[in-house]
Protein backbone atom coordinates (compact mmCIF):
# COMPACT_ATOMS: atom_id res chain seq x y z
CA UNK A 1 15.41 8.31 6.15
CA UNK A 2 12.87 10.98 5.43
CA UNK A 3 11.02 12.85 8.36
CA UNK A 4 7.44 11.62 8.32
CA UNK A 5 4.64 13.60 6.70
CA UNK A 6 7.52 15.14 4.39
CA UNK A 7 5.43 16.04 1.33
CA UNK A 8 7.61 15.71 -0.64
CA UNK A 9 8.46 12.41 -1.09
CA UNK A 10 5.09 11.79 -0.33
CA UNK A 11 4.24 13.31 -3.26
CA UNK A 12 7.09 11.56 -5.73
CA UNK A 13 5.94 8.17 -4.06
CA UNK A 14 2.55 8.98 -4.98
CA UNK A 15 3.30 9.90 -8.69
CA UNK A 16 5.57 6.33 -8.84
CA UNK A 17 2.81 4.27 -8.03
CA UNK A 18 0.53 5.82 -10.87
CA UNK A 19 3.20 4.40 -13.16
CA UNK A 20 3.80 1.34 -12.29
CA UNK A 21 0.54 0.18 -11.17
CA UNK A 22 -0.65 -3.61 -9.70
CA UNK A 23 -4.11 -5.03 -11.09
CA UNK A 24 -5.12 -5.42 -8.07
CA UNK A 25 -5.34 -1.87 -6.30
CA UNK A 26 -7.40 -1.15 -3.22
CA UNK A 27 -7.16 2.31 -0.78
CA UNK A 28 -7.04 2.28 2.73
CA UNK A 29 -7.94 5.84 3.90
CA UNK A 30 -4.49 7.27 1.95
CA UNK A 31 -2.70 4.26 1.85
CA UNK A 32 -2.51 2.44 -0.83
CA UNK A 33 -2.45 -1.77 -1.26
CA UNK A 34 -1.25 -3.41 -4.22
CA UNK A 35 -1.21 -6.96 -5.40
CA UNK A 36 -0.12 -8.67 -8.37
CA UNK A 37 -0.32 -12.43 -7.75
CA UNK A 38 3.37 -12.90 -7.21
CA UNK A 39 4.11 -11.35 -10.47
CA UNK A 40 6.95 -8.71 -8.57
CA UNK A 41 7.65 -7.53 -5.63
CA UNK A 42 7.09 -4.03 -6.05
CA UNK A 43 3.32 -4.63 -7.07
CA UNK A 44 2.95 -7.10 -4.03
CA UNK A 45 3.33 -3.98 -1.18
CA UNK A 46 1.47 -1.31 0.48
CA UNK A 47 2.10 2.48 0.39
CA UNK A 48 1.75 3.51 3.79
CA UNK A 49 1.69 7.46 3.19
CA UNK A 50 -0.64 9.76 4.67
CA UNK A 51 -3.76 8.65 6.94
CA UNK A 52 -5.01 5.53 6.61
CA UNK A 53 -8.35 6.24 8.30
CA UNK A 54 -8.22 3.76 11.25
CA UNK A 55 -5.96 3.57 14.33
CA UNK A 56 -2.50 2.42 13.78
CA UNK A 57 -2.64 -1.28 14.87
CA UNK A 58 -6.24 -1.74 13.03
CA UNK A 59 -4.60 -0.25 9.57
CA UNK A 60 -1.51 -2.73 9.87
CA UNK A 61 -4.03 -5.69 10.96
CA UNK A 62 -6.21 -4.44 7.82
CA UNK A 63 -3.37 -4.57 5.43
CA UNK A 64 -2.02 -8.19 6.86
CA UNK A 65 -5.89 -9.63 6.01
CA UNK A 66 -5.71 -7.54 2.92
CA UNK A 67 -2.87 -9.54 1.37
CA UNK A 68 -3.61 -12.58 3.60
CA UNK A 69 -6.74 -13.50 1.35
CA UNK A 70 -4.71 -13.19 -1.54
CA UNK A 71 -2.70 -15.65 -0.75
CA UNK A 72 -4.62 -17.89 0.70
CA UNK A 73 -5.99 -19.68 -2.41
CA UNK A 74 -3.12 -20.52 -4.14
């Protein structure tokens, strides 16, 4: 596993999710949450690199609403 804050695979993570992109795309700080309405896995996750603005346990509880009211409808 990479060392954290390695830049770069941060970087070559960053550049993969420009190319294969959700529709539904919203930024946490530098994290990144995707959703595609079940359409694949890969669009349905979260890219958890750099700072995501807020403290650890509130950027994780953030991200579980996040996807939580996505799913919630259907």
């Amino acid at each position: 596993m990479p060392e954290p804050g390695n830049r770069r695979v941060t970087d070559l993570e960053r550049a993969a999710a420009l190319h294969w992109q959700a529709p539904d795309i919203q930024p946490l700080g530098d994290w990144l949450l995707r959703a595609a309405a079940g359409f694949t896995g890969r669009a349905n996750s979260a890219l958890p690199v750099g700072d995501p603005g807020l403290p650890l346990p509130d950027a994780v509880a953030a991200v579980e609403d996040w996807y939580r009211r996505r799913t919630c409808g259907r």
